[in-house]
N, C-alpha and C. Protein backbone atom coordinates (compact mmCIF):
# COMPACT_ATOMS: atom_id res chain seq x y z
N UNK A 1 173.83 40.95 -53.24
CA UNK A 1 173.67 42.35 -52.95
C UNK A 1 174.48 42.67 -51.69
N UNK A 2 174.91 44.04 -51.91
CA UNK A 2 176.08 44.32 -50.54
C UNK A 2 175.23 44.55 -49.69
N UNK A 3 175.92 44.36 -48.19
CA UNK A 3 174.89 44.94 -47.59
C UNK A 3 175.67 46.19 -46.57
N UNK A 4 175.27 47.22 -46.52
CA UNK A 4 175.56 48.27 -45.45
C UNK A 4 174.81 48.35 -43.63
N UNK A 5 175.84 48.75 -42.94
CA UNK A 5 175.47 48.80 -41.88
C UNK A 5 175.50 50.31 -41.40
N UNK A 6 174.09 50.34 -40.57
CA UNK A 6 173.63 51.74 -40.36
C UNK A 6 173.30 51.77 -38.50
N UNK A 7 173.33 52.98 -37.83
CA UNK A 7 172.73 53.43 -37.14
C UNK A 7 171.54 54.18 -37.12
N UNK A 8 170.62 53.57 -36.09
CA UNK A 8 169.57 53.96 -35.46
C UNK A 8 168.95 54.57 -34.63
N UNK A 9 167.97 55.47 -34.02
CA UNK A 9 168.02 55.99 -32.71
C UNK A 9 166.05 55.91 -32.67
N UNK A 10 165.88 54.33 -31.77
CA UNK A 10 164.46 54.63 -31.97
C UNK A 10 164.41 54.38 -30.11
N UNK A 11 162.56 54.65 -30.05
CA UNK A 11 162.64 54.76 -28.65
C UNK A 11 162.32 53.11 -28.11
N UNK A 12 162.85 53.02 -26.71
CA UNK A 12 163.09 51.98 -26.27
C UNK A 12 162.17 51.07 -26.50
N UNK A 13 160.85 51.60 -26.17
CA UNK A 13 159.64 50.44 -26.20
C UNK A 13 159.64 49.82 -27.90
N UNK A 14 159.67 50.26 -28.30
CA UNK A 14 159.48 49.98 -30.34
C UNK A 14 161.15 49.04 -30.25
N UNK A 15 161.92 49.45 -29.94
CA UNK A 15 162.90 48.69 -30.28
C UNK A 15 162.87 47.37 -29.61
N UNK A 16 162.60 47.11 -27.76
CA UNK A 16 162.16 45.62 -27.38
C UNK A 16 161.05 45.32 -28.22
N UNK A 17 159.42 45.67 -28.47
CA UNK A 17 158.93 44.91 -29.79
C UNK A 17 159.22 44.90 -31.01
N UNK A 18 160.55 45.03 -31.46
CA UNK A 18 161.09 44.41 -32.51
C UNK A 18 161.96 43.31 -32.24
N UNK A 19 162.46 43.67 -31.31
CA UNK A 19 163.12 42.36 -30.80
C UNK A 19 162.05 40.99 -30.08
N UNK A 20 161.04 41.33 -29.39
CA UNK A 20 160.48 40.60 -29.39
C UNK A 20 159.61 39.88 -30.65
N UNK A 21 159.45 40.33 -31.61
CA UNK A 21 158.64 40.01 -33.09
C UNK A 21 160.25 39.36 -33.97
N UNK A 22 161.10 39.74 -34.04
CA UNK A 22 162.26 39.09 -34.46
C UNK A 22 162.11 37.46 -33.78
N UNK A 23 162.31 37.52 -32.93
CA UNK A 23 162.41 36.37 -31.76
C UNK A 23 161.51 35.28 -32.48
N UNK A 24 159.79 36.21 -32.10
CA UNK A 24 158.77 35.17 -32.49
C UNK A 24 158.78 34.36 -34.08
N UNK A 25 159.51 35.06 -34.82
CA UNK A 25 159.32 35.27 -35.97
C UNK A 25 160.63 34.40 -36.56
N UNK A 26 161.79 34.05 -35.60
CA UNK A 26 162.65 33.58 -35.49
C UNK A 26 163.96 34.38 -36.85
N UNK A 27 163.77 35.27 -36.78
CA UNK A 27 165.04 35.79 -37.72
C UNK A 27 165.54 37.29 -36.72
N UNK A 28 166.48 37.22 -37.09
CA UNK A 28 167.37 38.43 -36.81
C UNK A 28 166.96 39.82 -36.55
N UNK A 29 166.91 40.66 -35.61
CA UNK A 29 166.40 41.97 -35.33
C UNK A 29 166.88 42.54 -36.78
N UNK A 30 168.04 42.78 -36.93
CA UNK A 30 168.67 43.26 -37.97
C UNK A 30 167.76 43.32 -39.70
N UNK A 31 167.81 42.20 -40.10
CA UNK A 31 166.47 41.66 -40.70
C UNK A 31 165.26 42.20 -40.52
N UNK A 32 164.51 42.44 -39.58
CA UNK A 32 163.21 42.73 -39.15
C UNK A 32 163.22 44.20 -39.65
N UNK A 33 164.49 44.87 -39.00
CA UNK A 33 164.40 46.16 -39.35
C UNK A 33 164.52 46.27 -41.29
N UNK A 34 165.16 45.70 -41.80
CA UNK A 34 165.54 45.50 -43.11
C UNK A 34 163.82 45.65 -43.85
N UNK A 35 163.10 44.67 -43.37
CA UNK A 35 162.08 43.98 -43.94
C UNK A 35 160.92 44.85 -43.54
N UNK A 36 160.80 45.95 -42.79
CA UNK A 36 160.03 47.35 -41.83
C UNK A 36 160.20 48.28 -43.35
N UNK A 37 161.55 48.19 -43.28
CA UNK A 37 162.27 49.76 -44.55
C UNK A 37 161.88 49.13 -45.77
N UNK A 38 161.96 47.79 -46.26
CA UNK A 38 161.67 47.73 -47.62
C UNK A 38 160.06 47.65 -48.02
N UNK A 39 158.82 47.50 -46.61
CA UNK A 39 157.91 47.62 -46.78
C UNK A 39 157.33 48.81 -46.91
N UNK A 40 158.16 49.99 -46.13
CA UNK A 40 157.69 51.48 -46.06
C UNK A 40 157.71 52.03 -47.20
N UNK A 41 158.60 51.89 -48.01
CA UNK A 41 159.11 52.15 -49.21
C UNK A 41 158.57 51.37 -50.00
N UNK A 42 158.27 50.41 -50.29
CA UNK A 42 157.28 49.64 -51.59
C UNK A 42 155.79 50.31 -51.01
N UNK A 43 155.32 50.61 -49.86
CA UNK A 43 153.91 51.39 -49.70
C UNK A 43 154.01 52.78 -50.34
N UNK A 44 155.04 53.55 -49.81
CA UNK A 44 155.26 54.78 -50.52
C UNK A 44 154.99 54.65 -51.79
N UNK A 45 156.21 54.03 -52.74
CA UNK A 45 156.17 53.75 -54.19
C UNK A 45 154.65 53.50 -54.78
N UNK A 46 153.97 52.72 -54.16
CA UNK A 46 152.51 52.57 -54.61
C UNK A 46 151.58 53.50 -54.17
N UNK A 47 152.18 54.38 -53.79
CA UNK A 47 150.91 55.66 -53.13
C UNK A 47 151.63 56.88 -54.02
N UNK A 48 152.78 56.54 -54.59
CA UNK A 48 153.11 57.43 -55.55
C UNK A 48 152.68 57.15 -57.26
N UNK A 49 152.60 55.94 -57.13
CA UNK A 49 151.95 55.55 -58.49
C UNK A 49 150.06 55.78 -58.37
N UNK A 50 149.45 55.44 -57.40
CA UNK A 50 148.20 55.64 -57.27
C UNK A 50 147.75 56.91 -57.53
N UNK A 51 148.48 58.08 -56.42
CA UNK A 51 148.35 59.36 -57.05
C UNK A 51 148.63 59.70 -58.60
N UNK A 52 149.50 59.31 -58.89
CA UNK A 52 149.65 59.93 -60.40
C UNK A 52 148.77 59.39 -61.23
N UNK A 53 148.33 58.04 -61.11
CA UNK A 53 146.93 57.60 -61.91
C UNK A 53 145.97 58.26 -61.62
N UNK A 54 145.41 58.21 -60.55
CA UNK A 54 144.28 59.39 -60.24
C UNK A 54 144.87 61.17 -60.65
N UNK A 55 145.72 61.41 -60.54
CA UNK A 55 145.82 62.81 -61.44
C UNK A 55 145.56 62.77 -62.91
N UNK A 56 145.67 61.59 -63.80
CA UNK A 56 145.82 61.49 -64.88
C UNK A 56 144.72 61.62 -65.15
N UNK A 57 144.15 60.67 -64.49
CA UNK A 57 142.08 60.49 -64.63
C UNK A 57 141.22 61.76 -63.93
N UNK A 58 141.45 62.90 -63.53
CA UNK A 58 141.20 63.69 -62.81
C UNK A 58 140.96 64.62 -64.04
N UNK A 59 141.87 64.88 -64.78
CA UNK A 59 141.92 65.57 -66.38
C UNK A 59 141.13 65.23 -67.09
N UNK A 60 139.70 65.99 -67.16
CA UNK A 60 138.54 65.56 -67.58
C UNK A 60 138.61 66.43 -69.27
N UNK A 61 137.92 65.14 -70.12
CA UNK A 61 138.18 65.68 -71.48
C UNK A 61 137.38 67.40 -71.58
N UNK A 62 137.80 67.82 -72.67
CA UNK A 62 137.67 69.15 -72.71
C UNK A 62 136.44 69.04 -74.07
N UNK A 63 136.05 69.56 -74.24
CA UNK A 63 134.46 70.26 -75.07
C UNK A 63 134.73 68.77 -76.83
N UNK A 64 135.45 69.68 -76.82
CA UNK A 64 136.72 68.91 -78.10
C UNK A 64 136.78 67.51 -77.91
N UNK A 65 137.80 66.66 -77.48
CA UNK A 65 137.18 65.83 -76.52
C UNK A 65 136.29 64.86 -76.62
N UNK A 66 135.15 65.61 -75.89
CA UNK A 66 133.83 64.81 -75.77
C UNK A 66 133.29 64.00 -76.92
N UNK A 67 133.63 65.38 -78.21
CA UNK A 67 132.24 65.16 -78.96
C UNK A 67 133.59 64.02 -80.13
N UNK A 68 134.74 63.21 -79.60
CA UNK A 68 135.66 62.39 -80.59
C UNK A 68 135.06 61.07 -80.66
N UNK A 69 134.63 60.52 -79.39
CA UNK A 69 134.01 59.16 -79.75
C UNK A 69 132.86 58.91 -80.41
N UNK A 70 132.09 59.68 -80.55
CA UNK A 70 131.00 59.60 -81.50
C UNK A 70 131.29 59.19 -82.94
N UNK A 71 132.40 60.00 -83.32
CA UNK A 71 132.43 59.76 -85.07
C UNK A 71 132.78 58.53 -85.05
N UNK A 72 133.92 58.58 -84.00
CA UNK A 72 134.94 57.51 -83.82
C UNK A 72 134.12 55.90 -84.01
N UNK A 73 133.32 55.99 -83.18
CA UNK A 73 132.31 55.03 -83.32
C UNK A 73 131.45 54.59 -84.49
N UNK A 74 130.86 56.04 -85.01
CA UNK A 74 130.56 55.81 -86.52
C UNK A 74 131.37 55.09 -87.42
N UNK A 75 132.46 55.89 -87.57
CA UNK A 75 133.27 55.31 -88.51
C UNK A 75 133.81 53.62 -88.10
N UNK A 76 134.02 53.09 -87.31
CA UNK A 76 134.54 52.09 -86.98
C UNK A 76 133.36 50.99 -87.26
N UNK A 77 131.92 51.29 -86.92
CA UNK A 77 130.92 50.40 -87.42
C UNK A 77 130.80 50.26 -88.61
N UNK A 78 130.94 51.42 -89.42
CA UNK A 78 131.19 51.32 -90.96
C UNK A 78 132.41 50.47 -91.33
N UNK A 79 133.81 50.47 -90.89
CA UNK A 79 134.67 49.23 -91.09
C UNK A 79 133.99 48.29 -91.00
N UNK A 80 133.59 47.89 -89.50
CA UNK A 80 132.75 46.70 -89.35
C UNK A 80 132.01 45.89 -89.98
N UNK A 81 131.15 46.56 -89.96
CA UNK A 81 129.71 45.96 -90.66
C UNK A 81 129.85 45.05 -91.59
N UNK A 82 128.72 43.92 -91.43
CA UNK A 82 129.04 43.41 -92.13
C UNK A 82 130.63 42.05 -92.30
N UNK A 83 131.53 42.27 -91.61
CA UNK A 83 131.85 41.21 -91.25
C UNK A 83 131.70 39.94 -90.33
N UNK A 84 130.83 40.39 -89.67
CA UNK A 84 130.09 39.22 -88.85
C UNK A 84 128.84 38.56 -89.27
């Protein structure tokens, strides 16, 4: 994978504890920052999938709906039956 080089403008204190956590951590500031952005972004991505599951499930069946699993159920015990 290519890699691109970018500018930054963060404030001083955040940038020595990245450099100090690089250090401890023994890899490259450069890296650290890399590995900050691809975590922000895989959290995002999953707070964008979470929401849309919960919108999906939020869409509560309508009158219609309700009353489908019932037959549904009927009829499927009638397949059933009897094979066990």
């Amino acid at each position: 994978m290519a890699n691109v080089k970018t500018a930054i403008s963060i404030e001083k204190p955040l940038f020595e504890e990245m450099g100090a956590l690089a250090e401890e951590m023994n890899v490259s500031r450069s890296y650290l920052f890399a590995l900050a952005a691809r975590e922000f972004v895989q959290r995002h991505q999953s707070q964008r999938l979470l929401d849309a599951i919960n919108a999906a499930y939020r869409d509560s069946p309508d009158a219609t709906e309700e009353k489908l699993p019932t037959p549904i159920r009927s009829r499927h015990r009638e397949l059933v039956q009897g094979q066990w």
